[in-house]
PDB file of N, CA and C in Angstrom:
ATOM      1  N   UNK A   1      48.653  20.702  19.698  1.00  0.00           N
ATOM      2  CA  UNK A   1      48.133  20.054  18.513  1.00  0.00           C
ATOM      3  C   UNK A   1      49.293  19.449  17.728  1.00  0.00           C
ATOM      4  N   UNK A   2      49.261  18.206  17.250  1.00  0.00           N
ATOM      5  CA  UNK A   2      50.093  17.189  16.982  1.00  0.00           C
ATOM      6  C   UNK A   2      49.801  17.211  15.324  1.00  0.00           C
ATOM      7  N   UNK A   3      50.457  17.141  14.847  1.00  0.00           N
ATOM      8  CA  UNK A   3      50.573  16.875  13.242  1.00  0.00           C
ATOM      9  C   UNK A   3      51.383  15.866  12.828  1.00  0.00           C
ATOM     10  N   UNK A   4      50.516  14.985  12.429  1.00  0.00           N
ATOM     11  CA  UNK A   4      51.450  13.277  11.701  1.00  0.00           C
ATOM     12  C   UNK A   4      51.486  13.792  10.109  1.00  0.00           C
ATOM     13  N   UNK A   5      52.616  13.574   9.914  1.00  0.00           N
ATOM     14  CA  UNK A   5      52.933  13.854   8.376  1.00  0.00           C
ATOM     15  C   UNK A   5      53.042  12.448   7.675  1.00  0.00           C
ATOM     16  N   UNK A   6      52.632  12.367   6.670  1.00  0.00           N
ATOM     17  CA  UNK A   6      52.645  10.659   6.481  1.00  0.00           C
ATOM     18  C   UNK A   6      53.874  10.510   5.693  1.00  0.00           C
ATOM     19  N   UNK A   7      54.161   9.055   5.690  1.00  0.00           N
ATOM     20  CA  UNK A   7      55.748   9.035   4.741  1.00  0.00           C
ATOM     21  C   UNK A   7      55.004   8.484   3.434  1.00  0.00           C
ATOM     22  N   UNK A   8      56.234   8.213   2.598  1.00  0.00           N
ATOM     23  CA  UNK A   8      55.761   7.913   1.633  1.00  0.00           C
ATOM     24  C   UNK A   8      55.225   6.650   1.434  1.00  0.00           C
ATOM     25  N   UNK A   9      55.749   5.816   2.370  1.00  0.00           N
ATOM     26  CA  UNK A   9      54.931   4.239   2.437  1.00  0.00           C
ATOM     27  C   UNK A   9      53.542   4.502   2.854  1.00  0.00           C
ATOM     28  N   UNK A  10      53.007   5.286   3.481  1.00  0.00           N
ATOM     29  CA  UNK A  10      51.752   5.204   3.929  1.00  0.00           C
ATOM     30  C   UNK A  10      51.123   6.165   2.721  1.00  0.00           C
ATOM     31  N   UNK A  11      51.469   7.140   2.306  1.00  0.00           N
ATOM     32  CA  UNK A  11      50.501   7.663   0.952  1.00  0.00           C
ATOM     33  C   UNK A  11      50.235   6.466  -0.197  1.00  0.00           C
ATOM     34  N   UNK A  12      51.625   5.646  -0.467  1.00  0.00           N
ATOM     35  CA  UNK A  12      51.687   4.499  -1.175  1.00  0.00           C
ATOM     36  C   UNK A  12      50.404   3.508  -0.420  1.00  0.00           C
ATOM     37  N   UNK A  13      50.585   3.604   0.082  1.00  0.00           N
ATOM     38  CA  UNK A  13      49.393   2.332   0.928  1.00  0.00           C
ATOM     39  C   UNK A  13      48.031   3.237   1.248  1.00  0.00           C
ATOM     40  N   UNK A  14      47.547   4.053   1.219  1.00  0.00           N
ATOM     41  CA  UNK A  14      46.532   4.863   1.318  1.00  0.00           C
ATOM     42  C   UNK A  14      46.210   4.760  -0.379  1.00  0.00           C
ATOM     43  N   UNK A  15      46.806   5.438  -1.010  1.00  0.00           N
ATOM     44  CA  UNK A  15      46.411   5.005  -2.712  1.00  0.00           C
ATOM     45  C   UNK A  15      45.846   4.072  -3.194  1.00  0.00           C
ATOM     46  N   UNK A  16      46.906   2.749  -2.508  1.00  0.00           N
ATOM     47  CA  UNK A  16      46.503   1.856  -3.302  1.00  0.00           C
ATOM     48  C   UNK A  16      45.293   0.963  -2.568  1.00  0.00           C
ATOM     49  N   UNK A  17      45.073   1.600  -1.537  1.00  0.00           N
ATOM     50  CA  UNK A  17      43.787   0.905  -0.814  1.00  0.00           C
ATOM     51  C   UNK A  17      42.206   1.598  -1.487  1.00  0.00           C
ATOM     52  N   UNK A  18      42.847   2.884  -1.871  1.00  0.00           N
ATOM     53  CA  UNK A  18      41.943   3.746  -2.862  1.00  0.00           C
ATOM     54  C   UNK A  18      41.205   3.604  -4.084  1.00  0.00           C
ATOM     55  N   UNK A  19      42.297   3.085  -4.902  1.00  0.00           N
ATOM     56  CA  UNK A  19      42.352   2.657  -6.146  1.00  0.00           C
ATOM     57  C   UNK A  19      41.601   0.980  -5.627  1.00  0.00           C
ATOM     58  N   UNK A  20      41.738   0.275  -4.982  1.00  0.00           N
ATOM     59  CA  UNK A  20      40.639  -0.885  -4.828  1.00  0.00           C
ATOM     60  C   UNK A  20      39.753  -0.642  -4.302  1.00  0.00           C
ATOM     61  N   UNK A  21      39.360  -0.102  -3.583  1.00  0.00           N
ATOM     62  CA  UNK A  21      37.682   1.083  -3.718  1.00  0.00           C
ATOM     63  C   UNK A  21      37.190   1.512  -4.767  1.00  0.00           C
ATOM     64  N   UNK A  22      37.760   2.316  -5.422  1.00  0.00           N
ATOM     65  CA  UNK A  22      37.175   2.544  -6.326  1.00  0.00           C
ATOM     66  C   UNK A  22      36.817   1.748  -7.606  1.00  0.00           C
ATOM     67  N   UNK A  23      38.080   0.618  -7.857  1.00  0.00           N
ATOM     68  CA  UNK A  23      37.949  -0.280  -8.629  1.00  0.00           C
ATOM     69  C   UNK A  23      36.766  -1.278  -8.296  1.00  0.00           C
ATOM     70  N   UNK A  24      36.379  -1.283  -7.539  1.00  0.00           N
ATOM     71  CA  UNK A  24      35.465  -2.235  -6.580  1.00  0.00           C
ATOM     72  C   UNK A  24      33.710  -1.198  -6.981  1.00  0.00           C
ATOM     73  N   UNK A  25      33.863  -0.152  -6.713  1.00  0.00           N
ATOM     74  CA  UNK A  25      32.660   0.539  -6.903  1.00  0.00           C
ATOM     75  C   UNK A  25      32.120   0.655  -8.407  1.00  0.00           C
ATOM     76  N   UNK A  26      33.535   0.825  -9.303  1.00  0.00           N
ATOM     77  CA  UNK A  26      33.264   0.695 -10.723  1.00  0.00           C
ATOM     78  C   UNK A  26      32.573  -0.828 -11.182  1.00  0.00           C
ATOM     79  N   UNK A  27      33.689  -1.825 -10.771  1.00  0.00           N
ATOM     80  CA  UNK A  27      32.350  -2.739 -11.148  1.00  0.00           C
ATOM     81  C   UNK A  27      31.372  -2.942 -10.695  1.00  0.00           C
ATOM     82  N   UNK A  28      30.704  -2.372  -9.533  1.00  0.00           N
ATOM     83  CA  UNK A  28      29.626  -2.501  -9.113  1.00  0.00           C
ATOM     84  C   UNK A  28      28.458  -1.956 -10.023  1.00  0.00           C
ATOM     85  N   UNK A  29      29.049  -0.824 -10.127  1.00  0.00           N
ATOM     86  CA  UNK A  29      28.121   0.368 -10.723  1.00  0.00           C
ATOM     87  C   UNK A  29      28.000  -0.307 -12.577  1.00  0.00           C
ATOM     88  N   UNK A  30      29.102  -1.293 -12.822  1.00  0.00           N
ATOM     89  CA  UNK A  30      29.178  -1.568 -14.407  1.00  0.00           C
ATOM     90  C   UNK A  30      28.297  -3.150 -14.438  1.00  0.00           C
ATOM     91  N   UNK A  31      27.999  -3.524 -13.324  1.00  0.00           N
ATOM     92  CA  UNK A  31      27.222  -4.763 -13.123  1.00  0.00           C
ATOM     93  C   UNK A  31      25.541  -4.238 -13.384  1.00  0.00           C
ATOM     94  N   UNK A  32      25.490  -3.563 -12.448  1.00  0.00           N
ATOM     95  CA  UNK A  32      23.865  -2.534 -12.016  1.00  0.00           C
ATOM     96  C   UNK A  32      23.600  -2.103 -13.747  1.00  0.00           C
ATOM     97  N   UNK A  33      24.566  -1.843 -14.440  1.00  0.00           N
ATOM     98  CA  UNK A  33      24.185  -1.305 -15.803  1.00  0.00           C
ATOM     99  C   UNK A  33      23.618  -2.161 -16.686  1.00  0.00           C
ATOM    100  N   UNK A  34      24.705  -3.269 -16.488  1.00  0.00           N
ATOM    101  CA  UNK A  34      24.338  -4.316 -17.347  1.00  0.00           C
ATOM    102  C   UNK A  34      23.094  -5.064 -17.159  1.00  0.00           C
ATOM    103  N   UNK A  35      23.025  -4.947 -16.318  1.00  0.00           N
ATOM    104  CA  UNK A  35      21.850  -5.931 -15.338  1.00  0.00           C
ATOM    105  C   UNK A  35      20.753  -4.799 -16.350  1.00  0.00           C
ATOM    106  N   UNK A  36      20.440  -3.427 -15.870  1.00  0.00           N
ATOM    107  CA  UNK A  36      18.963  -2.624 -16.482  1.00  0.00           C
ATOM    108  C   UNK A  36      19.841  -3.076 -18.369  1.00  0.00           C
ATOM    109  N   UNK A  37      20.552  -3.046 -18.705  1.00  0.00           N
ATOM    110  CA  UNK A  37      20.137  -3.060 -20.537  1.00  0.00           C
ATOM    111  C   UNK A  37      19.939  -4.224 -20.664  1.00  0.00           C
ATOM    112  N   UNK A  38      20.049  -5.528 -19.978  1.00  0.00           N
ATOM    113  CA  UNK A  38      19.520  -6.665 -20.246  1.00  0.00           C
ATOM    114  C   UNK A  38      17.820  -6.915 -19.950  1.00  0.00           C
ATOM    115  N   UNK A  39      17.430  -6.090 -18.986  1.00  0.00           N
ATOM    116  CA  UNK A  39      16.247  -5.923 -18.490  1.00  0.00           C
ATOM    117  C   UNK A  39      15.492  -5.303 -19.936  1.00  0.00           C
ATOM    118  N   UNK A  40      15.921  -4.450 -20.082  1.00  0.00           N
ATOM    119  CA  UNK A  40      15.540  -3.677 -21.201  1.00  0.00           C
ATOM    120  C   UNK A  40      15.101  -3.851 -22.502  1.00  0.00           C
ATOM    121  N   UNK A  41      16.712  -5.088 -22.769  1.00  0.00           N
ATOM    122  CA  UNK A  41      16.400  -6.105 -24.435  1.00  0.00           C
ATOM    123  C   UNK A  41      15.336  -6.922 -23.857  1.00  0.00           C
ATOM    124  N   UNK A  42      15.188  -7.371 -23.076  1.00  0.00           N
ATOM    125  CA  UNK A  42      14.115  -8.379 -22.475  1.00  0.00           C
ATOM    126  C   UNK A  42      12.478  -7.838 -22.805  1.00  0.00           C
ATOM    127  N   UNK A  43      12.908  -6.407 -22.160  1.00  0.00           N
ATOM    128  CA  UNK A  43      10.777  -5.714 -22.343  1.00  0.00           C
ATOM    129  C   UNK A  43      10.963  -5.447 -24.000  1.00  0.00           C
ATOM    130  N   UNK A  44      12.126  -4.830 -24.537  1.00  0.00           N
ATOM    131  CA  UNK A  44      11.903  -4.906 -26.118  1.00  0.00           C
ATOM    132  C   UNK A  44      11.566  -5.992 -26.916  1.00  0.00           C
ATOM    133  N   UNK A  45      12.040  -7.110 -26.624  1.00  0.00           N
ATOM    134  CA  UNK A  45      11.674  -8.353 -27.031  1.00  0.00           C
ATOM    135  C   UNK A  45      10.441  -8.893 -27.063  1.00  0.00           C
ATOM    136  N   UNK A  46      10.090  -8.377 -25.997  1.00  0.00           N
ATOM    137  CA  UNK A  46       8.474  -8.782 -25.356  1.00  0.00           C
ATOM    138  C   UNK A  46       7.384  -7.618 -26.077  1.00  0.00           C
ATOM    139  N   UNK A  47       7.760  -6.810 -25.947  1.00  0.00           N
ATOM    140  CA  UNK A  47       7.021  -5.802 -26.615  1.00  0.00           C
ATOM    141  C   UNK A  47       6.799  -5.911 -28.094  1.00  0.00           C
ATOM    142  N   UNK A  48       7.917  -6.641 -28.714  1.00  0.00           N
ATOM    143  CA  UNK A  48       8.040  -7.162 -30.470  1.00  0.00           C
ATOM    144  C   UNK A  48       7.095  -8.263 -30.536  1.00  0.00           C
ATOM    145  N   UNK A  49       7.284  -8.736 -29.739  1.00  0.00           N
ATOM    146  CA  UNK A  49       6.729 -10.322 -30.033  1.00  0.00           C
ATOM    147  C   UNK A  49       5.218  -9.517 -30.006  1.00  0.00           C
ATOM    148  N   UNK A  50       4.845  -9.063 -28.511  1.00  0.00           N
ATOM    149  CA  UNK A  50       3.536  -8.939 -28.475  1.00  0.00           C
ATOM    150  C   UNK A  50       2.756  -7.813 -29.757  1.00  0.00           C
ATOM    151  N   UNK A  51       3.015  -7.469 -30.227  1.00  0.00           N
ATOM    152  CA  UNK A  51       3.178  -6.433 -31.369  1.00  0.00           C
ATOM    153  C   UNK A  51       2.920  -6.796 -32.948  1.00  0.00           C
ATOM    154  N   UNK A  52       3.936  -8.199 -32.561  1.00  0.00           N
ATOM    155  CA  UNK A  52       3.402  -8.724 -33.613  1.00  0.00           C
ATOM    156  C   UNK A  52       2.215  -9.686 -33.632  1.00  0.00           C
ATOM    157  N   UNK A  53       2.109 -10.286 -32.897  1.00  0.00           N
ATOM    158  CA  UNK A  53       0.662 -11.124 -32.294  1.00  0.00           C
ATOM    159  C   UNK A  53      -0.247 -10.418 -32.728  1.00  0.00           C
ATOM    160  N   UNK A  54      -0.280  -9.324 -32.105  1.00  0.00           N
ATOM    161  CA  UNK A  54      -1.724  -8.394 -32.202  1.00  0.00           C
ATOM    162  C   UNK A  54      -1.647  -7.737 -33.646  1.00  0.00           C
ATOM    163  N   UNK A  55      -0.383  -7.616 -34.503  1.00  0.00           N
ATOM    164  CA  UNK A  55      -0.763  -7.564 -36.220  1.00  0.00           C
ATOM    165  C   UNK A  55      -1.056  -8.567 -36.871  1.00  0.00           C
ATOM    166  N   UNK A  56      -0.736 -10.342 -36.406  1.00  0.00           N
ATOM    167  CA  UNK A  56      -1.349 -11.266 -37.073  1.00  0.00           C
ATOM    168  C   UNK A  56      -2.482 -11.564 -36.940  1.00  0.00           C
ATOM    169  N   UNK A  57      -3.258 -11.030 -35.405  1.00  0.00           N
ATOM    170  CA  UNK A  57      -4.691 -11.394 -35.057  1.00  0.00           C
ATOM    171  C   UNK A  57      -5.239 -10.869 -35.969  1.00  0.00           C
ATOM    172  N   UNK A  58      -5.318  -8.849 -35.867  1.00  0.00           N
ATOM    173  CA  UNK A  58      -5.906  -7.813 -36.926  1.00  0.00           C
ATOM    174  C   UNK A  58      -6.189  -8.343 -38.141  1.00  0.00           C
ATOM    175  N   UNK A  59      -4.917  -8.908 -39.164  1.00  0.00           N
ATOM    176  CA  UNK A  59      -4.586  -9.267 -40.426  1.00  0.00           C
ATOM    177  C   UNK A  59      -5.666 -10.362 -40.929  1.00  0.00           C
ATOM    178  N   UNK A  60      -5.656 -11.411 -39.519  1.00  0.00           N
ATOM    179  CA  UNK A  60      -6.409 -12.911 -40.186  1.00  0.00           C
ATOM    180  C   UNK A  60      -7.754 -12.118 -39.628  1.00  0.00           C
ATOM    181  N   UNK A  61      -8.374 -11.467 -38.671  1.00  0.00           N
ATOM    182  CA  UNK A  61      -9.722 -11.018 -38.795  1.00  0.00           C
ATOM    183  C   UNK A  61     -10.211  -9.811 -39.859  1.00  0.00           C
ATOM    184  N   UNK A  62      -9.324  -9.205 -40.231  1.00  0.00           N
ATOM    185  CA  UNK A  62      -9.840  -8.348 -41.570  1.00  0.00           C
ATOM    186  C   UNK A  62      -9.811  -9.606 -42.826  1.00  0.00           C
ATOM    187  N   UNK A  63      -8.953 -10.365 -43.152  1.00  0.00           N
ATOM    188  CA  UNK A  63      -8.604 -11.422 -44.053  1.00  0.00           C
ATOM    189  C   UNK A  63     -10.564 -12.398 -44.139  1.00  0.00           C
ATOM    190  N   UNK A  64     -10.761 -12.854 -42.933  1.00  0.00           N
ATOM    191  CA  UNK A  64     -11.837 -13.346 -42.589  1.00  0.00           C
ATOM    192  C   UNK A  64     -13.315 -12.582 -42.730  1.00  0.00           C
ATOM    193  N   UNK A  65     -13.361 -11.223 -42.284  1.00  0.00           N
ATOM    194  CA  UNK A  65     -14.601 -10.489 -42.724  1.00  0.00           C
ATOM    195  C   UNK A  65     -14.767  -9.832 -43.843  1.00  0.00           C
ATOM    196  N   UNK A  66     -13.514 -10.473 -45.010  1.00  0.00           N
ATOM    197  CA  UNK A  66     -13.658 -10.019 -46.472  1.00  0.00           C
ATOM    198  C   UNK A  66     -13.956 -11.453 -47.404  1.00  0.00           C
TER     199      UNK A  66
END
């Protein structure tokens, strides 16, 4: 049984192939985020608007059967 000990150029080059993996996964994972809270202001938005629609309908038909 053979044991390769690595030098220090190859831990150096193992790291830094590491560190762009992971840098690579972080923005992935910081894209995917952004992407759902934009999704999100979007249904809140929609949900305001529609919200308010249905308090101006209420308002002008109570307004109207008085």
């Amino acid at each position: 049984m053979t044991s390769h000990k690595a030098t220090p150029a190859e831990i150096e080059a193992d790291i830094a192939r590491q560190r762009e993996e992971l840098a690579t996964t972080v923005n992935e994972l910081t894209e995917q985020v952004q992407v759902r809270a934009r999704t999100t202001a979007k249904q809140a938005a929609i949900a305001a608007g529609i919200a308010l629609v249905v308090f101006v309908a209420v308002t002008v038909v109570r307004r109207r059967r008085s």
